[in-house]
N, C-alpha and C. Protein backbone atom coordinates (compact mmCIF):
# COMPACT_ATOMS: atom_id res chain seq x y z
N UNK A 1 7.65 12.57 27.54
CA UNK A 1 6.46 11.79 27.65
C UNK A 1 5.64 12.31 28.84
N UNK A 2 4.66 12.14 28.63
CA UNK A 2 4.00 12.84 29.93
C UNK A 2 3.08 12.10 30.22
N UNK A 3 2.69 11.83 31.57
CA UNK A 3 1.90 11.03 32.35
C UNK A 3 0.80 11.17 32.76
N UNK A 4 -0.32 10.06 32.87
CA UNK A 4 -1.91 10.68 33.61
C UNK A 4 -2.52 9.02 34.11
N UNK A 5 -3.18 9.29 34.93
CA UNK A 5 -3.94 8.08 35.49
C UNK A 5 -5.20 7.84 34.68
N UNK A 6 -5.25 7.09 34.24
CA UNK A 6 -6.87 6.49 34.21
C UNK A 6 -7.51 5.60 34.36
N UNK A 7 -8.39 5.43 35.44
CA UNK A 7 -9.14 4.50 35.82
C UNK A 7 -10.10 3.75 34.76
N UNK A 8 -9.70 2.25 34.31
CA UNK A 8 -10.37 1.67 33.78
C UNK A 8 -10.79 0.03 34.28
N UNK A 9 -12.22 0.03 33.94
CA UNK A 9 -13.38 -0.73 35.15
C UNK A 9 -13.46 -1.72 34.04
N UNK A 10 -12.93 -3.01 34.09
CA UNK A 10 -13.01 -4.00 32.85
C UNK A 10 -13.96 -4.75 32.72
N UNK A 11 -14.66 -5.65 31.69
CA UNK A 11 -15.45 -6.17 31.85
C UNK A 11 -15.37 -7.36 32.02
N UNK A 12 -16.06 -8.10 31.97
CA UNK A 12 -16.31 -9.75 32.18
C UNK A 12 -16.20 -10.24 30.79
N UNK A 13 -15.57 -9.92 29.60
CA UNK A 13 -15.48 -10.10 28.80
C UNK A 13 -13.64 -9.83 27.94
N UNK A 14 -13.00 -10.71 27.45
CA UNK A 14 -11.75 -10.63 27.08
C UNK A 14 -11.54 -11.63 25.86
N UNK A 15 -10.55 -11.29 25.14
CA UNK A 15 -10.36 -12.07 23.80
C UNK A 15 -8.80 -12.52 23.57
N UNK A 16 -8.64 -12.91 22.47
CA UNK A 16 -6.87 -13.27 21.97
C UNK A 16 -7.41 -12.79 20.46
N UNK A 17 -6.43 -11.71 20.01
CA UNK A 17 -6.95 -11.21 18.59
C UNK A 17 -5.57 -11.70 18.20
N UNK A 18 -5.63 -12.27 16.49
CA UNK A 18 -4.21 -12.41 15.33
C UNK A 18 -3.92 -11.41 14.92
N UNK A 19 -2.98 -10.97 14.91
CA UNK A 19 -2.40 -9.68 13.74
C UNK A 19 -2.37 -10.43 12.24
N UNK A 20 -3.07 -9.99 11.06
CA UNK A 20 -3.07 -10.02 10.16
C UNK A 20 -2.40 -9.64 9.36
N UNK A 21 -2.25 -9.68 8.25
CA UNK A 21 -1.44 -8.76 7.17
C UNK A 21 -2.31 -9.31 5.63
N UNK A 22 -2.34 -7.76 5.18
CA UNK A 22 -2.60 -7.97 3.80
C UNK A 22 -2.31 -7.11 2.80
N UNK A 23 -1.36 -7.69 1.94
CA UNK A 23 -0.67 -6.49 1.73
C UNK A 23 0.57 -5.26 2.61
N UNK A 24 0.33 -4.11 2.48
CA UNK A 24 1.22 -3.05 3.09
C UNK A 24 -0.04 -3.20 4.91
N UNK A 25 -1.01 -3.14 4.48
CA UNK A 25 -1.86 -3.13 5.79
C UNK A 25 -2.02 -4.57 6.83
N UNK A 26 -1.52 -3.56 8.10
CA UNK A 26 -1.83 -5.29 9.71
C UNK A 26 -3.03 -5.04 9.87
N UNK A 27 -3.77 -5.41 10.50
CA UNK A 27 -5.58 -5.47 11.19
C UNK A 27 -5.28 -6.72 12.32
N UNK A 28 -5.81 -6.34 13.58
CA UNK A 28 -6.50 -7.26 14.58
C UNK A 28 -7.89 -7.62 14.39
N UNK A 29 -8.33 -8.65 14.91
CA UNK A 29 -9.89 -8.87 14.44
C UNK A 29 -10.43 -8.39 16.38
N UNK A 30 -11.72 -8.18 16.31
CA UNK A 30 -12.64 -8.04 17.66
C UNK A 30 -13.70 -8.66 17.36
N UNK A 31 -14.15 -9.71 18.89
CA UNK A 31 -15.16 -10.33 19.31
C UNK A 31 -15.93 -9.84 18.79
N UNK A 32 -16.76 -10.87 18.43
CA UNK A 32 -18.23 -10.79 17.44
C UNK A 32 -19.10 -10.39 18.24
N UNK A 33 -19.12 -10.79 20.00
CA UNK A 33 -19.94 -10.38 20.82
C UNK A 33 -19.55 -8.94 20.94
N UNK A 34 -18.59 -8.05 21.24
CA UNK A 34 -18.11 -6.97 21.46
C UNK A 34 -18.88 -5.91 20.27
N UNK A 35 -18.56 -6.58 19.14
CA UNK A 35 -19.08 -5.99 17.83
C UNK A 35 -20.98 -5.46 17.77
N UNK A 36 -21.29 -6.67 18.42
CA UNK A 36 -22.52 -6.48 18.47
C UNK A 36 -22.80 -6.13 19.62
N UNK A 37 -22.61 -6.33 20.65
CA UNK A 37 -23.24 -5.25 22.05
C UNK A 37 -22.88 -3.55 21.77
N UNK A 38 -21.16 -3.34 21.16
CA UNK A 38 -21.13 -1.99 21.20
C UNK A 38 -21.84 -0.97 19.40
N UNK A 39 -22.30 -2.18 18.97
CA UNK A 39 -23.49 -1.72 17.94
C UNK A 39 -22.21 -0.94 16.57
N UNK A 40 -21.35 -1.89 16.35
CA UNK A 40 -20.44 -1.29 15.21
C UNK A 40 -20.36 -2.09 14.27
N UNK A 41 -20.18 -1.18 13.07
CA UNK A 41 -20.64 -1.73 11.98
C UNK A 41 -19.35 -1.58 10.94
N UNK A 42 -19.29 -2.76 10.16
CA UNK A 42 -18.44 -2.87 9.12
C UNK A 42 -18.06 -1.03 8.24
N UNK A 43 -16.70 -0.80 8.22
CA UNK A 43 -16.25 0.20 7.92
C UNK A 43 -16.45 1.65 8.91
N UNK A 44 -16.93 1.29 10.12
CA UNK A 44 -16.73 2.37 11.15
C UNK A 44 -15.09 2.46 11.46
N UNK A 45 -14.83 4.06 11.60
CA UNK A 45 -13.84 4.14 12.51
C UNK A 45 -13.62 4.36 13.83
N UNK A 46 -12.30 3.55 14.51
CA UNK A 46 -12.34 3.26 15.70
C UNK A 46 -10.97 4.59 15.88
N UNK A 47 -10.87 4.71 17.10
CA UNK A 47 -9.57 5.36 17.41
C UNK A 47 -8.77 4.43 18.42
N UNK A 48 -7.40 4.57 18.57
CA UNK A 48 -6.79 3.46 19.52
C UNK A 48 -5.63 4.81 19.69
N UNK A 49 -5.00 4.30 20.93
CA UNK A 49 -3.84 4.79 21.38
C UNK A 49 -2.72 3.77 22.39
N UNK A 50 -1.35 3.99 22.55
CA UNK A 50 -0.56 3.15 22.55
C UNK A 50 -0.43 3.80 23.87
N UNK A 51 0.01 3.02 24.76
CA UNK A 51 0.40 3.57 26.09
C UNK A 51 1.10 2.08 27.34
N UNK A 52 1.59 2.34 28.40
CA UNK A 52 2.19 1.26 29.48
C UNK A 52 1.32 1.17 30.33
N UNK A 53 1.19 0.05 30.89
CA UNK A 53 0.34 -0.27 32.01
C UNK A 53 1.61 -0.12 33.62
N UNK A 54 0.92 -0.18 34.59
CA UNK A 54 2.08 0.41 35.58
C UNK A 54 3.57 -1.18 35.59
N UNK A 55 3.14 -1.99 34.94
CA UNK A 55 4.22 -2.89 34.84
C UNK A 55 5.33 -2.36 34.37
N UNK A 56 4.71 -1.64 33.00
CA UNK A 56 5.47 -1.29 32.05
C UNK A 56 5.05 -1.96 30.44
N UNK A 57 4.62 -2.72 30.73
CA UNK A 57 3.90 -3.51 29.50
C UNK A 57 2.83 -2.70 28.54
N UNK A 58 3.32 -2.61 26.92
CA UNK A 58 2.41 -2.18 26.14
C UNK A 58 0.94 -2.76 26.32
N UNK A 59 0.28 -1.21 25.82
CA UNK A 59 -1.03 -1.67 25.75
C UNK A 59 -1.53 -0.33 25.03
N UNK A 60 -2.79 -0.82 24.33
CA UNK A 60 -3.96 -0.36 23.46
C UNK A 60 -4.94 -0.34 24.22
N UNK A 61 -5.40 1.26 23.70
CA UNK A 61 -6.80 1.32 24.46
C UNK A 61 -7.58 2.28 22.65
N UNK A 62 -8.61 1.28 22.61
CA UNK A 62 -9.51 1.48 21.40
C UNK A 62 -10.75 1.90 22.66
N UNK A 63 -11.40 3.28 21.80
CA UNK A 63 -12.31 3.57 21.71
C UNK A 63 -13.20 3.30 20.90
N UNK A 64 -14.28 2.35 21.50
CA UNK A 64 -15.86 1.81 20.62
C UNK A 64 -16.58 2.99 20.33
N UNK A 65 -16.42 3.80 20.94
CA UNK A 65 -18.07 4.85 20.31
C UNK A 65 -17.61 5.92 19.15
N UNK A 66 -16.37 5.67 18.30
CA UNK A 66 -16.09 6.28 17.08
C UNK A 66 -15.52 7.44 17.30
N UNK A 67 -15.35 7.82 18.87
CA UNK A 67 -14.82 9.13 19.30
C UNK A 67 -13.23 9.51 19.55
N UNK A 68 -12.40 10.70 19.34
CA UNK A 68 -11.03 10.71 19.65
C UNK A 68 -11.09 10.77 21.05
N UNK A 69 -9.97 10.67 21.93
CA UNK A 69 -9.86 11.07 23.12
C UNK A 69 -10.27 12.27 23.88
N UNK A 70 -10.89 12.79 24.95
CA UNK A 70 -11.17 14.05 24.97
C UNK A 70 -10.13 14.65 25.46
N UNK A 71 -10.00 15.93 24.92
CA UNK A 71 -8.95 17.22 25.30
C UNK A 71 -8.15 17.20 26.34
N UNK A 72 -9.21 16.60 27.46
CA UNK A 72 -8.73 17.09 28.62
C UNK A 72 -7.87 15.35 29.46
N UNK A 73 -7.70 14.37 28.50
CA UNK A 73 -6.46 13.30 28.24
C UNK A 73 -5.60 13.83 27.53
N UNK A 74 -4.27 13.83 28.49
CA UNK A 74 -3.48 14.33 28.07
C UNK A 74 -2.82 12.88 27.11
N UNK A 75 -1.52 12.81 26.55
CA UNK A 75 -0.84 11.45 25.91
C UNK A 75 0.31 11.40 25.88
């Protein structure tokens, strides 16, 4: 596994999403406000990645602007 820092500046804004199921497929839902400030639209794709916070505790980090991680994040 290999390691990297990244500084992330949070906003004034936070949610509680359900895990769904339908069928073989889970889905989380995102804030309606989130949806509409970061201007995304039904059937965009998002990218997410799984990673620890320095606790140790899982966590997701989704990218809003439809983009993969850049190159130079390692994972």
């Amino acid at each position: 596994m290999l390691l990297f820092k990244m500084k992330i500046k949070f906003q004034n804004i936070g949610w509680k999403s359900k895990v769904s199921q339908k069928r073989a497929t889970f889905s989380i839902s995102i804030n309606k406000l989130v949806v509409i400030g970061s201007c995304l639209k039904k059937g965009q794709i998002l990218y997410s990645y799984l990673g620890e916070d320095d606790d140790n505790r899982p966590i997701m980090i989704t990218y809003l602007d439809g983009k993969e991680k850049l190159d130079n994040e390692t994972s």
